[in-house]
Protein backbone atom coordinates (compact mmCIF):
# COMPACT_ATOMS: atom_id res chain seq x y z
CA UNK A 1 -24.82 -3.60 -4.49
CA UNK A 2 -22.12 -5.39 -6.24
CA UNK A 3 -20.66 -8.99 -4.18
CA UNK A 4 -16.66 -10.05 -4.68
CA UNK A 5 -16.80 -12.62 -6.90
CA UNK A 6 -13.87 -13.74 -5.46
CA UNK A 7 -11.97 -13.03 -2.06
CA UNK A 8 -8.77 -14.82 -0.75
CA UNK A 9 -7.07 -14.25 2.61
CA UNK A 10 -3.98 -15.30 3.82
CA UNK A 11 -2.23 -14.97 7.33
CA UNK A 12 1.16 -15.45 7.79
CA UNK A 13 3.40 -15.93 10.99
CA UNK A 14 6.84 -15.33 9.91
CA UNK A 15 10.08 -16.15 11.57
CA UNK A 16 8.72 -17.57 14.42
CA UNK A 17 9.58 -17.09 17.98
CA UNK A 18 9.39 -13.48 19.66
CA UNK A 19 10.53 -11.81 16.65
CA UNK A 20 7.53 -12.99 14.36
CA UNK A 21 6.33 -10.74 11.58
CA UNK A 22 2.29 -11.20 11.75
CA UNK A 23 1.42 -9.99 8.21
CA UNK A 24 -2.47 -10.37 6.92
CA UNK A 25 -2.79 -10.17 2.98
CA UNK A 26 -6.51 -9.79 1.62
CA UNK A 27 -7.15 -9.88 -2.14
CA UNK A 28 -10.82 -9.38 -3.73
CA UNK A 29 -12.57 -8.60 -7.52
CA UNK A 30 -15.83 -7.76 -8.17
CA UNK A 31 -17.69 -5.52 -10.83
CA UNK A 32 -16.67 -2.53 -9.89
CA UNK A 33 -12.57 -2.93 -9.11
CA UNK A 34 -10.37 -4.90 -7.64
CA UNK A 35 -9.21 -4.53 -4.05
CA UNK A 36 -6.14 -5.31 -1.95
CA UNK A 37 -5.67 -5.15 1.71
CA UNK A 38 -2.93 -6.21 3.42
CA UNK A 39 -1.28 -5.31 7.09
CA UNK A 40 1.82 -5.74 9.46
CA UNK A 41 2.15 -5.26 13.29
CA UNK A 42 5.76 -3.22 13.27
CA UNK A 43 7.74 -3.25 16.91
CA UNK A 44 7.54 0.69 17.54
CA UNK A 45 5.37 2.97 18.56
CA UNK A 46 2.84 4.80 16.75
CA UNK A 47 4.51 8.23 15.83
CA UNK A 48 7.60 6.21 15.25
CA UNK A 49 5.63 4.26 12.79
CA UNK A 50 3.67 6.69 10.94
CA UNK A 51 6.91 8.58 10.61
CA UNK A 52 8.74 6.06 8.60
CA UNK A 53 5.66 5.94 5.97
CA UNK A 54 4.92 9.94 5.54
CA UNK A 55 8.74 10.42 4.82
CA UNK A 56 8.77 10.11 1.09
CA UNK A 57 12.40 10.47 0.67
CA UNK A 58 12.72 7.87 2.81
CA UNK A 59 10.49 4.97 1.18
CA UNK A 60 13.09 3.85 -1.48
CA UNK A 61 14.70 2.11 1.57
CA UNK A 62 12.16 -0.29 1.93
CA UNK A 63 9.68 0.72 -1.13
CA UNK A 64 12.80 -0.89 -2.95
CA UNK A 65 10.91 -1.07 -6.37
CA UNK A 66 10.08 2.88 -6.04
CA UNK A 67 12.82 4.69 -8.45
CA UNK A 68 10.82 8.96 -7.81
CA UNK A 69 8.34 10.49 -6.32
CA UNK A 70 7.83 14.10 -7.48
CA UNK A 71 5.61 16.18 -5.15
CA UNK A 72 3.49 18.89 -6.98
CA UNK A 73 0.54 21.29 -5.98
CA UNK A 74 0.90 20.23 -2.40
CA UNK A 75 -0.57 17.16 -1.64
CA UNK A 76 -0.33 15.69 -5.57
CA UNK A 77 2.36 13.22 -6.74
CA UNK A 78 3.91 11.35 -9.53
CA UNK A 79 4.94 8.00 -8.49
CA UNK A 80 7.03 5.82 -10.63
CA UNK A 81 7.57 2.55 -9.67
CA UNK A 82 9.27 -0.80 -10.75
CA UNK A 83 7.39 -4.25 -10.07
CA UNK A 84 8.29 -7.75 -11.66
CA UNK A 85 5.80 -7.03 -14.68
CA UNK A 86 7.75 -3.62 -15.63
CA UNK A 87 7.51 0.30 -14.60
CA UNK A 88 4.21 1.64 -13.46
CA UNK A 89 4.39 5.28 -13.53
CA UNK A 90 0.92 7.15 -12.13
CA UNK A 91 -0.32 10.59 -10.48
CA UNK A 92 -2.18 10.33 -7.18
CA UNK A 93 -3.17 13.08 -4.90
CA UNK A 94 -3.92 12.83 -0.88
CA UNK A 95 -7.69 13.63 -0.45
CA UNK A 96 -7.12 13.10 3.57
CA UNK A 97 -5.18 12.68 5.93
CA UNK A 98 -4.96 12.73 10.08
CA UNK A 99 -1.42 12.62 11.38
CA UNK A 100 -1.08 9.53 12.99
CA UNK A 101 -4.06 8.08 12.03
CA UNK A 102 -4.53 7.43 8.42
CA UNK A 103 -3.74 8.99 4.76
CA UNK A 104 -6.18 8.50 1.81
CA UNK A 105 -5.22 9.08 -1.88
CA UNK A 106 -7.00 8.70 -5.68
CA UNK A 107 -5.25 8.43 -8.74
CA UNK A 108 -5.29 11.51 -10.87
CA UNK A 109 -7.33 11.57 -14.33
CA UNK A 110 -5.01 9.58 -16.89
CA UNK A 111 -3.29 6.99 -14.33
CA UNK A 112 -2.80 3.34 -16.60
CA UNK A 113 -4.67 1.49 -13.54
CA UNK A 114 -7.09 4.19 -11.91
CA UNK A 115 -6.97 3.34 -8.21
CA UNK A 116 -7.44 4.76 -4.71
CA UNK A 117 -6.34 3.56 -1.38
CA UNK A 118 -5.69 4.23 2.27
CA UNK A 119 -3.13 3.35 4.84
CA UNK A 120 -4.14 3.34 9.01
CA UNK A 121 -2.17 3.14 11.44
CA UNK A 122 -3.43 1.55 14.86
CA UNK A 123 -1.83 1.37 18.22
CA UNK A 124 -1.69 -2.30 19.61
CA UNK A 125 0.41 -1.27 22.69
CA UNK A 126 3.21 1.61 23.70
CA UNK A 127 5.34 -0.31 21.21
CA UNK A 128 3.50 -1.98 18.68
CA UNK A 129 1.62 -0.17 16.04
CA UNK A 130 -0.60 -2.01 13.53
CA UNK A 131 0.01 -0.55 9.83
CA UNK A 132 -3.21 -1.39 7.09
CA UNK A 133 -2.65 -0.64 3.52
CA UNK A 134 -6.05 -0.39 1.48
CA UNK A 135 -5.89 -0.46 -2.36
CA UNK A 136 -8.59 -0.47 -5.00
CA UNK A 137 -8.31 -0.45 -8.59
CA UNK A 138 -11.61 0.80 -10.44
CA UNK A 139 -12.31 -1.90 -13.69
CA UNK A 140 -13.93 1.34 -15.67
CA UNK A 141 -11.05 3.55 -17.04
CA UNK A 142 -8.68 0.44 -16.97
CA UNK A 143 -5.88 0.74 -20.02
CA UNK A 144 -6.17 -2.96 -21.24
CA UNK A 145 -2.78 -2.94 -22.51
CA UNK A 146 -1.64 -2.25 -18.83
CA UNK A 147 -2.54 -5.95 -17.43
CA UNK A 148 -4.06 -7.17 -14.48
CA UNK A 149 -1.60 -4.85 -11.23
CA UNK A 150 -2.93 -7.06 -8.44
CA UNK A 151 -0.14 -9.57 -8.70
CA UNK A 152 2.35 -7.63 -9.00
CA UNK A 153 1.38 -5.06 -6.56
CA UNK A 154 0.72 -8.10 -4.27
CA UNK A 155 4.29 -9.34 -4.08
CA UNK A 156 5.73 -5.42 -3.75
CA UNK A 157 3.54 -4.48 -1.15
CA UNK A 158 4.24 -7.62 0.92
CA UNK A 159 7.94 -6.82 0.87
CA UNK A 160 8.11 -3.58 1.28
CA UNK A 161 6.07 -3.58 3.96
CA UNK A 162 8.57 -6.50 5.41
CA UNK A 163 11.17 -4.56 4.85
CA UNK A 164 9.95 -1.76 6.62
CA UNK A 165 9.08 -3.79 9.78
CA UNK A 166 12.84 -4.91 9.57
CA UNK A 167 13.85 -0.97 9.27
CA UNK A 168 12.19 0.29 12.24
């Protein structure tokens, strides 16, 4: 079995007070991929929370640096995004998902960085949900000209998924 060669994890309080945003950011490599994890208590409810992620219209409201996403054959779709290092423009399709619960996805054959990925969603109380993101990016199939997408996927995913927690 392959080990991380390295792993970093940061937790952030921010804001302080009762309105704090907890946010957890995980960040991993090994031989196989490289791996992102990162999560946010938002103040609502589960349904109200896994709403405001399965509404693809809605995620250029807080996905700010997603321009399109064009659904095809169902549960397939062409993302294209814009992150500090320049558009990133992939096909993923949902392998799984259980409303409420969690979706699962996998790049489609062709993607610059081939990657795969989940996001949960976990009750904390009547009005507190707990939403985990789950990224991987596979090392084989990697187009070399496309750099390193950890660091820039790090710093998008941590504010969209602020943003979000300040939408709902």
């Amino acid at each position: 079995p392959a080990h991380l060669s390295s792993l970093k994890i940061e937790h952030r309080l921010l804001d302080g007070g009762a309105s704090a945003i907890n946010l957890v950011r995980t960040t991993g490599r090994d031989v196989d991929g490289t791996y992102l994890i990162m999560s946010i208590e938002v103040p609502v409810p589960l349904d109200a929370a896994y709403d405001a992620w399965n509404k693809s219209p809605d995620f250029p409201h807080f996905m700010k640096g997603t321009q399109e996403i064009d659904q095809f054959d169902g549960s397939g779709m062409t993302w294209r995004v814009h992150t500090p290092s320049g558009p990133f423009v992939w096909r993923a399709a949902v392998s799984d998902q259980q409303p409420c619960t969690f979706i699962t996805w996998k790049s489609l054959r062709g993607a610059p960085h081939p990657n795969f990925g989940s996001v949960s969603f976990d009750p904390i109380s009547n009005h507190k949900t707990s939403i985990l993101v789950q990224i991987g990016f596979e090392v084989e199939g990697l187009d070399g000209s496309a750099g390193d997408p950890l660091p820039a996927l790090t710093y998008t995913l941590e504010r969209c998924l602020l943003r979000l927690h300040n939408a709902i």
